[in-house]
C-alpha atoms as a PDB file:
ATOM      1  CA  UNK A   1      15.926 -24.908-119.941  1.00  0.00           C
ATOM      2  CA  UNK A   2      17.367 -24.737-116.429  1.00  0.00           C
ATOM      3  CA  UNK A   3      19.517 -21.711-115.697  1.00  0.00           C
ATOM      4  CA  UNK A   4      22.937 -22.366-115.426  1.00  0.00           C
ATOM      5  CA  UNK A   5      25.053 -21.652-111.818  1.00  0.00           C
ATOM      6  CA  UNK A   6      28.966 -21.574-111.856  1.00  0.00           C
ATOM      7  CA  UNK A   7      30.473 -23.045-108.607  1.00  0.00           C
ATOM      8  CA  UNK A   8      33.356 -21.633-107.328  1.00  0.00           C
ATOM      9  CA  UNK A   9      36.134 -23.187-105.000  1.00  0.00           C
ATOM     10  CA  UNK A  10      35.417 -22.863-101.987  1.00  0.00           C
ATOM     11  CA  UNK A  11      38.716 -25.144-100.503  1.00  0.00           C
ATOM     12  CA  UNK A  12      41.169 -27.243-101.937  1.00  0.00           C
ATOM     13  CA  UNK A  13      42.569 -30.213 -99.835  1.00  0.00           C
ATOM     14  CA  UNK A  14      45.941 -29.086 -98.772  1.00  0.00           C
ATOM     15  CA  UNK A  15      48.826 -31.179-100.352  1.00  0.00           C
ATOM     16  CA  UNK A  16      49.781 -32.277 -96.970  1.00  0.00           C
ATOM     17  CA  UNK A  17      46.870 -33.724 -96.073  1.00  0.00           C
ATOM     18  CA  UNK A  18      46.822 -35.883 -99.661  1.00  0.00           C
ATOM     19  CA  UNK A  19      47.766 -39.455 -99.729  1.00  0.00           C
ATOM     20  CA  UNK A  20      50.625 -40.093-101.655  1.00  0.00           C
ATOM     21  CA  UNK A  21      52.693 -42.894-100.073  1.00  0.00           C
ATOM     22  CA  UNK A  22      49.843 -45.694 -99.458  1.00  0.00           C
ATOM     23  CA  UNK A  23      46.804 -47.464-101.463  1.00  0.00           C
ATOM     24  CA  UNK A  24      43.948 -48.239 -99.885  1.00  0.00           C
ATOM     25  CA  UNK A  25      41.541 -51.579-101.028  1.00  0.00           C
ATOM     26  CA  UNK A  26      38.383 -48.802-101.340  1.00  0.00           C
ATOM     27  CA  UNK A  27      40.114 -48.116-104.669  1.00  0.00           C
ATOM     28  CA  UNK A  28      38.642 -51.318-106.217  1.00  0.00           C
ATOM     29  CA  UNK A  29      36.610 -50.221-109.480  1.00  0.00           C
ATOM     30  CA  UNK A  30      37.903 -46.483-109.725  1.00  0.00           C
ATOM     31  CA  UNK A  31      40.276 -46.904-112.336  1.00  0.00           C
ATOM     32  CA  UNK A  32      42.874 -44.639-110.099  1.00  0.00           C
ATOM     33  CA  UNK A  33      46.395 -46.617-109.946  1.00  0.00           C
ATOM     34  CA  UNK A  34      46.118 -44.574-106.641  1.00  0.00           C
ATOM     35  CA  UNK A  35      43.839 -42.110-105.070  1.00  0.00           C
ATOM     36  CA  UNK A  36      45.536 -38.739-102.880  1.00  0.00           C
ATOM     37  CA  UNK A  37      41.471 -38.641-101.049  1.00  0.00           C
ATOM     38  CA  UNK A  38      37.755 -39.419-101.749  1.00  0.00           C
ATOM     39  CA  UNK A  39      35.794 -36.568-100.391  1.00  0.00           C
ATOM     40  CA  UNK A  40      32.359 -37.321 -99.616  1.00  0.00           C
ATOM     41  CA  UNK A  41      29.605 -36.683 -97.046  1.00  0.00           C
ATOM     42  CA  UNK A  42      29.360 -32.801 -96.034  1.00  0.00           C
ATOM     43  CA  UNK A  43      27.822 -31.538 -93.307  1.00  0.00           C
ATOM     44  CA  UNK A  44      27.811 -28.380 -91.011  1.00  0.00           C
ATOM     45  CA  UNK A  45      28.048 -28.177 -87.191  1.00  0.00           C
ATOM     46  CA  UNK A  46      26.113 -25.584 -85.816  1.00  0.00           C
ATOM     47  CA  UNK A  47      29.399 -23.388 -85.466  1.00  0.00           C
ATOM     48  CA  UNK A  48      30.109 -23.753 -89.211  1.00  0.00           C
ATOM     49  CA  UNK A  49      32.232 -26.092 -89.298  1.00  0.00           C
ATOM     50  CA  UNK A  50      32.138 -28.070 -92.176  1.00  0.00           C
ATOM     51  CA  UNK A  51      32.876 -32.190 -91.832  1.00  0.00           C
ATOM     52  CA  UNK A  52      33.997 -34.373 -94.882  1.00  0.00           C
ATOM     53  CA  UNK A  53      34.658 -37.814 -95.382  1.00  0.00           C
ATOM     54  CA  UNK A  54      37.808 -39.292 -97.150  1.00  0.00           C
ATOM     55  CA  UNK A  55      36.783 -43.125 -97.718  1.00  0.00           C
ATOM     56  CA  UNK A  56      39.739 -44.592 -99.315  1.00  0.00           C
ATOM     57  CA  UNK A  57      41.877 -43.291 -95.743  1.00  0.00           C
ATOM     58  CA  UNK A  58      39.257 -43.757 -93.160  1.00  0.00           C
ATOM     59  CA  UNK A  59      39.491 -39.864 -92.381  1.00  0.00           C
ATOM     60  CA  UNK A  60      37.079 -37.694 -91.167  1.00  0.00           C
ATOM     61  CA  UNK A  61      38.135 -33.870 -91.582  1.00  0.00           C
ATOM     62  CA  UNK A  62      36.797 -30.508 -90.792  1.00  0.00           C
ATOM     63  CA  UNK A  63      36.887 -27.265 -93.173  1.00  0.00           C
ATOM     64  CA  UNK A  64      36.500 -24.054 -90.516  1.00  0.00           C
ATOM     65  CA  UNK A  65      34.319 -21.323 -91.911  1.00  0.00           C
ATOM     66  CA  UNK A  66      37.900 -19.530 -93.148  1.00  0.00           C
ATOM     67  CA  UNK A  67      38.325 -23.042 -95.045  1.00  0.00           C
ATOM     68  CA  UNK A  68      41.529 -24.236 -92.951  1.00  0.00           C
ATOM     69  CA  UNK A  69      41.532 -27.869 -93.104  1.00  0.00           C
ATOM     70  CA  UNK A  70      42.556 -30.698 -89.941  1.00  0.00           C
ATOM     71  CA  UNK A  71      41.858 -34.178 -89.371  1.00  0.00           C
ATOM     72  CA  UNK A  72      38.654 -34.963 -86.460  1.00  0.00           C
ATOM     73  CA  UNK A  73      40.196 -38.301 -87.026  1.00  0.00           C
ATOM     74  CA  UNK A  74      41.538 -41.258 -88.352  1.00  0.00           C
ATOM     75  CA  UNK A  75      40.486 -44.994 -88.089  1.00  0.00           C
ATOM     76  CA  UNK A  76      40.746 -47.935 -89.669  1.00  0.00           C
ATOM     77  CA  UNK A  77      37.206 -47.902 -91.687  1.00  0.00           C
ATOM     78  CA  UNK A  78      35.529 -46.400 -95.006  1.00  0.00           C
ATOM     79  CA  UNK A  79      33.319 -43.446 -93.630  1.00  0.00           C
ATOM     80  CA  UNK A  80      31.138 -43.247 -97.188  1.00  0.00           C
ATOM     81  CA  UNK A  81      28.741 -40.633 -95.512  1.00  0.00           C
ATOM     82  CA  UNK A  82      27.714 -38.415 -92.224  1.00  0.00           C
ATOM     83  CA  UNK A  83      25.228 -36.619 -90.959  1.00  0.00           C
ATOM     84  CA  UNK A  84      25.558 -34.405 -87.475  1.00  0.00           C
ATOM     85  CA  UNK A  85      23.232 -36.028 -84.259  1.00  0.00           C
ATOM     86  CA  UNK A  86      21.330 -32.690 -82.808  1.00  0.00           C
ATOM     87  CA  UNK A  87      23.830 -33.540 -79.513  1.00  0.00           C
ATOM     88  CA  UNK A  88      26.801 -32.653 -81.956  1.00  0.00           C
ATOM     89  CA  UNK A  89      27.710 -36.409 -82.341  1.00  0.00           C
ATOM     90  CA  UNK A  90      28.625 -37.398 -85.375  1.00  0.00           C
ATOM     91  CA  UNK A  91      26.752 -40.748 -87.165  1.00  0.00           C
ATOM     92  CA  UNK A  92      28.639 -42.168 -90.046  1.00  0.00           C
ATOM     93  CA  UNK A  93      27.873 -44.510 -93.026  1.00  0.00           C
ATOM     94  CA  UNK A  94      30.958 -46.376 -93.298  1.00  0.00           C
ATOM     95  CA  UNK A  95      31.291 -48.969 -95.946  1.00  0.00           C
ATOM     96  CA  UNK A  96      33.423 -51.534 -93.791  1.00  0.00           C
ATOM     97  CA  UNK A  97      32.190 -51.110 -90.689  1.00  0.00           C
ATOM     98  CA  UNK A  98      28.242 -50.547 -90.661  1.00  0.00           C
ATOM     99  CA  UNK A  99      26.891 -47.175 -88.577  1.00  0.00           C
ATOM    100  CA  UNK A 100      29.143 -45.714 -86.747  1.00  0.00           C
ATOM    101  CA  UNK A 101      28.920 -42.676 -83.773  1.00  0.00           C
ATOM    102  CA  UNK A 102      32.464 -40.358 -83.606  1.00  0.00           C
ATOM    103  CA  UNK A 103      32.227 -38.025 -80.793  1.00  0.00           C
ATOM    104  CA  UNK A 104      34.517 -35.283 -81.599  1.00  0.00           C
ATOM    105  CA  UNK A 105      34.867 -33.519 -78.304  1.00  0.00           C
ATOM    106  CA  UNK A 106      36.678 -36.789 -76.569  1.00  0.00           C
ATOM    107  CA  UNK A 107      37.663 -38.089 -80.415  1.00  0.00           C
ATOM    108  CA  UNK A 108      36.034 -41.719 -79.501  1.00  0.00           C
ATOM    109  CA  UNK A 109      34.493 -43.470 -82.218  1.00  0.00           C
ATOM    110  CA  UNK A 110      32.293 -46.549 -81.978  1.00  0.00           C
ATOM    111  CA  UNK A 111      29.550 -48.936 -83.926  1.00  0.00           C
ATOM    112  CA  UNK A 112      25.895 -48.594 -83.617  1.00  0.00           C
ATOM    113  CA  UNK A 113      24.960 -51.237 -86.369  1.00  0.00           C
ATOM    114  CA  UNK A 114      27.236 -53.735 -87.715  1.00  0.00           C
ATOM    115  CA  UNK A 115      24.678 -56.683 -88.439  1.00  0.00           C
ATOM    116  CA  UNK A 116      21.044 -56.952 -88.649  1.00  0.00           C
ATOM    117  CA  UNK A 117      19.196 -60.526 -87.816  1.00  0.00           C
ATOM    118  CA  UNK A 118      22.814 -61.856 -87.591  1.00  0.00           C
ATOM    119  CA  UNK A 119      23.790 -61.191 -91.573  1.00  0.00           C
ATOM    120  CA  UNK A 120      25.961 -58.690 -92.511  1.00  0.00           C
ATOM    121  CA  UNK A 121      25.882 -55.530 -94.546  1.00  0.00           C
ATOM    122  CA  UNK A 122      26.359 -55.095 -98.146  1.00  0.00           C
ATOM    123  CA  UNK A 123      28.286 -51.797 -97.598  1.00  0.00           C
ATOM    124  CA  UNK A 124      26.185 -48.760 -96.226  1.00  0.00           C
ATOM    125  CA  UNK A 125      26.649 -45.388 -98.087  1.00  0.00           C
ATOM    126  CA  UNK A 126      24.540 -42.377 -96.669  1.00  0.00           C
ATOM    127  CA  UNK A 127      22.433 -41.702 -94.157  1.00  0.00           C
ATOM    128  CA  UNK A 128      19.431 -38.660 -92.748  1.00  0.00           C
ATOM    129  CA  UNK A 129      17.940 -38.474 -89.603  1.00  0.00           C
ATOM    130  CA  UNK A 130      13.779 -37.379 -89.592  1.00  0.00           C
ATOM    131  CA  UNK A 131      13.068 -34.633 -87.120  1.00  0.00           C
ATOM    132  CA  UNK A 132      12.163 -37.216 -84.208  1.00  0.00           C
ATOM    133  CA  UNK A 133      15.282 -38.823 -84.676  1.00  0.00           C
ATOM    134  CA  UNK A 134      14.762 -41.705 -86.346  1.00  0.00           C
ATOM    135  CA  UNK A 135      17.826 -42.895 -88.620  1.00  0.00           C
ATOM    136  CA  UNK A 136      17.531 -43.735 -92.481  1.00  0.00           C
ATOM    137  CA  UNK A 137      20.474 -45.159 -94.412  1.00  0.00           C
ATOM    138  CA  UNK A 138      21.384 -47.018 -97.788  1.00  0.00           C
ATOM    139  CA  UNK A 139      23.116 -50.220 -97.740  1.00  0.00           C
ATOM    140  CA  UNK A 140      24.383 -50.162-101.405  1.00  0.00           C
ATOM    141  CA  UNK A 141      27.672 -52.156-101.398  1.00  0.00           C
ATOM    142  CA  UNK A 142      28.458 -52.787-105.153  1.00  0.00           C
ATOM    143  CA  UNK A 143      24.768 -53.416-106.548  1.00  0.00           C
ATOM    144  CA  UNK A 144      23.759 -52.159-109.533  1.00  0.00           C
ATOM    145  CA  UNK A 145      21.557 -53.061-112.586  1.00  0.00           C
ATOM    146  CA  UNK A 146      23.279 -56.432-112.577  1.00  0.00           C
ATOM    147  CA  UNK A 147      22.485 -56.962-108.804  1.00  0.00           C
ATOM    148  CA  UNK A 148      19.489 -54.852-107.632  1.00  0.00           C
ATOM    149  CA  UNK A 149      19.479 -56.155-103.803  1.00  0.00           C
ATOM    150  CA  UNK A 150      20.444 -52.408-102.547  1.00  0.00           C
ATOM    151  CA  UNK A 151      18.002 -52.002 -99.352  1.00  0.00           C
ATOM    152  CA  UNK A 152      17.250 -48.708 -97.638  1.00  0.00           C
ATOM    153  CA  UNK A 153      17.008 -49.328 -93.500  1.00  0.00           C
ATOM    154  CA  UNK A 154      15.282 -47.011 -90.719  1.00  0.00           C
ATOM    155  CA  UNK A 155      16.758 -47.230 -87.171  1.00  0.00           C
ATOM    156  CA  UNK A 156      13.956 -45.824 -85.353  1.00  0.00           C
ATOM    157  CA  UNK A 157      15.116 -43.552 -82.209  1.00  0.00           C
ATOM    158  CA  UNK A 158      13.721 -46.425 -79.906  1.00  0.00           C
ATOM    159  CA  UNK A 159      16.378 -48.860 -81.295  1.00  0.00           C
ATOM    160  CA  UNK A 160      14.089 -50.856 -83.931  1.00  0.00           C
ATOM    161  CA  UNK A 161      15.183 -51.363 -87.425  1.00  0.00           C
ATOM    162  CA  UNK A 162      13.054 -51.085 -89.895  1.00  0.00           C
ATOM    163  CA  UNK A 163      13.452 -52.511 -93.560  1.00  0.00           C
ATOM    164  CA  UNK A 164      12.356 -50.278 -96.161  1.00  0.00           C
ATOM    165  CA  UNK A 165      13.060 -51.876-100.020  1.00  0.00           C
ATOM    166  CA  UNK A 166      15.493 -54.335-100.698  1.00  0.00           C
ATOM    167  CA  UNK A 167      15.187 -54.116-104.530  1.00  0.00           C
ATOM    168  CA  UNK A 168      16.992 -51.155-104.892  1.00  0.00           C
ATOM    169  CA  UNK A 169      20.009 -50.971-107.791  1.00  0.00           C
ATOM    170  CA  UNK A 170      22.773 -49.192-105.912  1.00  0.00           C
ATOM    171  CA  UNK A 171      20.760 -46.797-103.340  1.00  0.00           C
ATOM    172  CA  UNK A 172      23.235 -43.837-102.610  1.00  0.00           C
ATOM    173  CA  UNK A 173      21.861 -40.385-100.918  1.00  0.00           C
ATOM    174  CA  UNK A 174      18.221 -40.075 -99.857  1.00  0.00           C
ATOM    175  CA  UNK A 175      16.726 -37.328 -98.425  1.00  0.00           C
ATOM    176  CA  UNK A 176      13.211 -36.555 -96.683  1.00  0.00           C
ATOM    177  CA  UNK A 177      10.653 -34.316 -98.160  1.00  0.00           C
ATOM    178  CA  UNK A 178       9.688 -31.232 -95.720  1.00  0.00           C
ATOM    179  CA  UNK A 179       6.856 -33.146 -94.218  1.00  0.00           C
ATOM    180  CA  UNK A 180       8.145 -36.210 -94.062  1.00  0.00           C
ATOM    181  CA  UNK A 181       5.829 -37.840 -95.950  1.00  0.00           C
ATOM    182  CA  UNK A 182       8.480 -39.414 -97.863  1.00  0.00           C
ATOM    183  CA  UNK A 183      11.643 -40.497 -98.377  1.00  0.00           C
ATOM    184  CA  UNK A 184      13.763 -39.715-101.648  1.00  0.00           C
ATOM    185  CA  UNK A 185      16.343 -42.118-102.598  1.00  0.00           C
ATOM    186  CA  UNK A 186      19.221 -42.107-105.409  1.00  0.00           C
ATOM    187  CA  UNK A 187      19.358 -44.885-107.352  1.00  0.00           C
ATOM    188  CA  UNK A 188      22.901 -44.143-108.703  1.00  0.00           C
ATOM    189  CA  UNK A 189      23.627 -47.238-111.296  1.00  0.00           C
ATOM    190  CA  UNK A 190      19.660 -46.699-113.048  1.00  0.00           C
ATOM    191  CA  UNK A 191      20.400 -43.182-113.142  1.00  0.00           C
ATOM    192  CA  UNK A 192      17.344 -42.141-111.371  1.00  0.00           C
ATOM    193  CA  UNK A 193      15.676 -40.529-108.082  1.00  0.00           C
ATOM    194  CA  UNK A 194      12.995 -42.925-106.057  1.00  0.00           C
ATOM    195  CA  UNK A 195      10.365 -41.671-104.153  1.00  0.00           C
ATOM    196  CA  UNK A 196       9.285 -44.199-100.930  1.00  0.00           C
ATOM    197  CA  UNK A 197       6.105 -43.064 -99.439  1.00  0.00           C
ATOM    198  CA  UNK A 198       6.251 -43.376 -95.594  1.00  0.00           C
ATOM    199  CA  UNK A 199       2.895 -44.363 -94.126  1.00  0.00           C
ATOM    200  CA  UNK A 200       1.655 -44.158 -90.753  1.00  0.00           C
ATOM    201  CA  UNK A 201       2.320 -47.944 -89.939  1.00  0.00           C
ATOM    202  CA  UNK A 202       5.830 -47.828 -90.745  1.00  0.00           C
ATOM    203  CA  UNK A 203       5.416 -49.160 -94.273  1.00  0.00           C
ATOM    204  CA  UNK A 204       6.417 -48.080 -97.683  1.00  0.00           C
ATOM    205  CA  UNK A 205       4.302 -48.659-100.849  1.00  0.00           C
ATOM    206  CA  UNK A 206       3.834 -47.242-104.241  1.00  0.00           C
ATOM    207  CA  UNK A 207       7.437 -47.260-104.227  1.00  0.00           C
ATOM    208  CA  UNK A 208       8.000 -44.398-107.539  1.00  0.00           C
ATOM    209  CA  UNK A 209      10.714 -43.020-109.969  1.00  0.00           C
ATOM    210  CA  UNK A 210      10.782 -39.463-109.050  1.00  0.00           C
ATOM    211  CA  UNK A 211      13.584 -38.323-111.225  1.00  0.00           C
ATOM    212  CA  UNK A 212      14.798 -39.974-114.529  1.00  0.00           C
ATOM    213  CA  UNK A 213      18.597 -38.730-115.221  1.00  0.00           C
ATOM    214  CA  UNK A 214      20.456 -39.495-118.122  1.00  0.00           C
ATOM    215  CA  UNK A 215      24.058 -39.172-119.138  1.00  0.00           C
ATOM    216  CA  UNK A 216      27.164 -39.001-117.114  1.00  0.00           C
ATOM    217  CA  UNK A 217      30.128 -41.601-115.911  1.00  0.00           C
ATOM    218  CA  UNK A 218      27.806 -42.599-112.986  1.00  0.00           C
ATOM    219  CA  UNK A 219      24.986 -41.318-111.908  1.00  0.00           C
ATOM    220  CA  UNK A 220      22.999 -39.423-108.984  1.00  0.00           C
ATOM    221  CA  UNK A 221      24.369 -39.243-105.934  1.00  0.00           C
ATOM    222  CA  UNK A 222      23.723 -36.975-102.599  1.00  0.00           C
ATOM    223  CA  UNK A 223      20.838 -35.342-102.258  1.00  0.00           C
ATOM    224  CA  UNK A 224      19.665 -32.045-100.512  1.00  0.00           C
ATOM    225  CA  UNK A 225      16.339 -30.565 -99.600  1.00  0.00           C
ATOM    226  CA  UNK A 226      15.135 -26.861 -99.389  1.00  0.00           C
ATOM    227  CA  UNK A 227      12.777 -25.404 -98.037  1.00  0.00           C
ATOM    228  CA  UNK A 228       9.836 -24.544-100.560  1.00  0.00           C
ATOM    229  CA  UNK A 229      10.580 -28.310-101.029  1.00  0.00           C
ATOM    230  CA  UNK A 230      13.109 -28.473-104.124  1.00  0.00           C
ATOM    231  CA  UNK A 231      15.627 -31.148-104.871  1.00  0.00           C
ATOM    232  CA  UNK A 232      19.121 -30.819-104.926  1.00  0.00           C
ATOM    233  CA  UNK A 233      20.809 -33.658-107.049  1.00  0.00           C
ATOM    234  CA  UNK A 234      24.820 -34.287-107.088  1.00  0.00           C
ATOM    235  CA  UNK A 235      25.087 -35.826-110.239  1.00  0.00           C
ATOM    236  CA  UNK A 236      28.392 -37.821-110.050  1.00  0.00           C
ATOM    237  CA  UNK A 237      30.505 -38.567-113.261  1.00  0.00           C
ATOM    238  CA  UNK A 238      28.196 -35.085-115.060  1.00  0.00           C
ATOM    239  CA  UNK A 239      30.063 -32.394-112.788  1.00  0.00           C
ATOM    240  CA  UNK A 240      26.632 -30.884-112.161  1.00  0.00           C
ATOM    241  CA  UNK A 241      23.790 -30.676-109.671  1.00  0.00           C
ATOM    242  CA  UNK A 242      20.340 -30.038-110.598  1.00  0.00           C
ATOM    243  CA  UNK A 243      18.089 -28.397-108.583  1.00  0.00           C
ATOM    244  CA  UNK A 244      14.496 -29.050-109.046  1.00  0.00           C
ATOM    245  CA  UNK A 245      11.525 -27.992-107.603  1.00  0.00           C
ATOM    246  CA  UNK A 246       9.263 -29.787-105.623  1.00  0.00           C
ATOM    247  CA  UNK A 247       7.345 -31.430-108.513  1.00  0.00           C
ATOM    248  CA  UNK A 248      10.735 -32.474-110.025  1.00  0.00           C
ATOM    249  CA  UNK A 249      11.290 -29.685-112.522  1.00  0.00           C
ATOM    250  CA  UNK A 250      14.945 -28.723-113.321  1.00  0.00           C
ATOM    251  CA  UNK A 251      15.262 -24.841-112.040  1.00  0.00           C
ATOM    252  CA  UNK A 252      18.967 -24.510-112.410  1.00  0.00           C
ATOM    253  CA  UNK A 253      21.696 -26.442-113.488  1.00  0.00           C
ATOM    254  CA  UNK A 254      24.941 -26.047-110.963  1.00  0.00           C
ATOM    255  CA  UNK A 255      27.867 -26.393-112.975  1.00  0.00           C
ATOM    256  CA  UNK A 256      31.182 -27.709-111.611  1.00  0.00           C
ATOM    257  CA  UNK A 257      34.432 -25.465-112.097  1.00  0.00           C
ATOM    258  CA  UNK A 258      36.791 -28.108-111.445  1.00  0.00           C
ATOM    259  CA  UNK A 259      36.234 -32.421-112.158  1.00  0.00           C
ATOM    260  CA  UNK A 260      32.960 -34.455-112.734  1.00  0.00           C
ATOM    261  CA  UNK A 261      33.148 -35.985-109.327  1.00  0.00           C
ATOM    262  CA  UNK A 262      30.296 -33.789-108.073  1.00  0.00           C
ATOM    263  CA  UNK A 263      29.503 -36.470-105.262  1.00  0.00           C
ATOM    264  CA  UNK A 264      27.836 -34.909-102.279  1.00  0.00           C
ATOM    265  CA  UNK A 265      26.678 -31.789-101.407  1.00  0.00           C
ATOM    266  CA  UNK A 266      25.427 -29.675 -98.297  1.00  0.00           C
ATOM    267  CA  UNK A 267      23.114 -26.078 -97.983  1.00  0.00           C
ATOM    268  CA  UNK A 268      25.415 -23.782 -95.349  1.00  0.00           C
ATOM    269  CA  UNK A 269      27.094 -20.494 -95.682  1.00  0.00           C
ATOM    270  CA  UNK A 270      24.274 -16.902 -95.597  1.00  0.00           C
ATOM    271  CA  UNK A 271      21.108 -17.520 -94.489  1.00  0.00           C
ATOM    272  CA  UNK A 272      21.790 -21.216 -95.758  1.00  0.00           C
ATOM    273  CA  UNK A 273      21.932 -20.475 -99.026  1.00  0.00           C
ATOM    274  CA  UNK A 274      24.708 -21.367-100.596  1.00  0.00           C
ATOM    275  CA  UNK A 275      25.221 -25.123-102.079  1.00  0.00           C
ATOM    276  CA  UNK A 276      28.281 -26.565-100.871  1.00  0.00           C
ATOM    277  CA  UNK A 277      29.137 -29.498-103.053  1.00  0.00           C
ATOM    278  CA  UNK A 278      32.153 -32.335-102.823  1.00  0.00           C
ATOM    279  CA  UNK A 279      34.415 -32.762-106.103  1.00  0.00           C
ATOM    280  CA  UNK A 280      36.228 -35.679-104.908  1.00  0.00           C
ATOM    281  CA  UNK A 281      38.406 -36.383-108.712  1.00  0.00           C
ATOM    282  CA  UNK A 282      40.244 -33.166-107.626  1.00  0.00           C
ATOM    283  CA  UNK A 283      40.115 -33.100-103.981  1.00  0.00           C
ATOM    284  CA  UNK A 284      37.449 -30.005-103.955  1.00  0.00           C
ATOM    285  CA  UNK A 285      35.074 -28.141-101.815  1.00  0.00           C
ATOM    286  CA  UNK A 286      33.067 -26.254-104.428  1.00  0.00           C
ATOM    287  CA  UNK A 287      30.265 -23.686-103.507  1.00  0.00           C
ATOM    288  CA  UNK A 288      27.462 -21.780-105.266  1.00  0.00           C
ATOM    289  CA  UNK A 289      24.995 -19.026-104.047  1.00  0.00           C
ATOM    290  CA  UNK A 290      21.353 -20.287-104.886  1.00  0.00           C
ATOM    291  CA  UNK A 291      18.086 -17.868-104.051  1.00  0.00           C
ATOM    292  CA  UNK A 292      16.293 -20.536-101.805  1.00  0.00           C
ATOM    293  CA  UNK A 293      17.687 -21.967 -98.607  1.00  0.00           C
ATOM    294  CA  UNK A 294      18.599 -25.253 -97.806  1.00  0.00           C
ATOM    295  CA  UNK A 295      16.216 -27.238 -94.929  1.00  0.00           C
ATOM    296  CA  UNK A 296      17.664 -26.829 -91.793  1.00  0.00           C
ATOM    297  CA  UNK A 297      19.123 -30.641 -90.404  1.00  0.00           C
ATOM    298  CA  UNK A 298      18.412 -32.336 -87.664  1.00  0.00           C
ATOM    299  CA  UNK A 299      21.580 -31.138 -86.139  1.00  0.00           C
ATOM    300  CA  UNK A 300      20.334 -27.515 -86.159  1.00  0.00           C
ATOM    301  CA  UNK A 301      17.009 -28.294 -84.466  1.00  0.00           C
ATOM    302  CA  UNK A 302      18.391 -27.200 -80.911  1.00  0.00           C
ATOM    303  CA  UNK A 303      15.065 -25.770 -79.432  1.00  0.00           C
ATOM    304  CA  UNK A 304      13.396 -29.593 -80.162  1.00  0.00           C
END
């Protein structure tokens, strides 16, 4: 059995920054007659700075190392996911509007993919960049068991997109493997984990179930990968995330001390150890110490 990991609060989304006096279309299938935030998509600057999305609002915030909240900014979009660009841009999954880049020293904000071969996206969800830049996201929209046409895209650094799968039955975070020898993928709506080999020519095949989940309102959702190769797994609608090794073993199971919404979640804090994990029901930051450090992102790779 795994060994079970109380997360604490780390921050709470100050009342003044919750939405009380608008909707916001994003809502469709939550069940909320209104929603005060969505928090998704965490990731650390290389000051400590930790950036979350709010979907339903189109708001990107930032939680300082003290956890004192402000809005980076606000636009008229979804941002689903983010991940930080080793230049300290900031690239964003955003469900309406395709790939975005926010710069948040001038606080401009602008698309890098809105169509590919002159069709639209489904809705893209999360995103990871490889360690020579290249771009992976999930184009989930609202697939799911009834409509498994998720696909999983590479933009490689040169500009070239790349399509991965296009079977996939609602795609949400993904993840590389240390070596990059392949890409992890949750499939939230089967309840499971994929595992895409990446071959030399660009290609995926042998395309796997790493994981089988059960249980829960929803199913996995971000991922995170440490550095003896384990995998962190937000299990949305459980209020948990397992940690597994790198053979797909549950270790520990990280318990949530607030909602179920365990959506997203982000290795920061001492010597990267600690698990920093969204709770978007309640508006939550949550964070737990774990013995094994998170692999450093992209972002973080300043010596390159």
């Amino acid at each position: 059995m795994p060994k079970t990991v109380e997360a604490e609060v780390f921050a709470r989304l100050p009342d003044e920054l919750r939405i009380t006096d608008r909707d916001s279309g994003w809502r469709f299938g939550k069940g909320a007659s209104r929603l005060h935030s969505f928090l998704e998509g965490p990731s650390f600057d290389t000051h400590g700075n930790l950036y979350v999305v709010d979907i339903p609002y189109g708001r990107i915030l930032k939680v300082s190392p003290e956890a004192t909240w402000s809005v980076a900014v606000e636009y008229d979009g979804w941002p689903n996911g983010l991940k930080i660009h080793k230049d300290g841009s900031i690239f964003i999954a955003d469900h309406r509007l395709g790939i975005m880049r926010f710069d948040p020293e001038t606080g401009s904000i602008h698309p890098v993919i809105q169509k590919i071969k002159r069709e639209g996206l489904k809705g893209v969800n999360d995103l990871v960049f490889g360690s020579n830049g290249d771009l992976y996201f999930t184009d989930q929209g609202q697939t799911g068991l009834q409509d498994p046409s998720g696909r999983v895209y590479r933009l490689r650094d040169d500009g070239q997109i790349d399509l991965l799968v296009d079977n996939v039955p609602s795609p949400n975070g993904l993840v590389l493997t240390p070596d990059e020898s392949a890409l992890l993928v949750a499939v939230t709506r089967a309840n499971q984990v994929w595992r895409l080999p990446l071959h030399a020519d660009g290609t995926t095949s042998k395309v796997a179930a790493f994981v089988n989940l059960s249980g829960g309102l929803a199913g996995p959702d971000g991922l995170a990968m440490n550095t003896e190769g384990g995998l962190a797994i937000a299990h949305c609608g459980l209020g948990v995330v397992w940690i597994l090794d790198r053979l797909g073993q549950p270790l520990y199971r990280v318990q949530s001390s607030e909602g179920l919404s365990t959506t997203n979640i982000a290795y920061g804090g001492d010597r990267n150890r600690d698990l920093y994990i969204t709770e978007s029901e309640t508006g939550c930051i949550l964070r737990a110490r774990l013995t094994t450090p998170g692999q450093l992102m992209y972002s973080h790779h300043l010596d390159d």
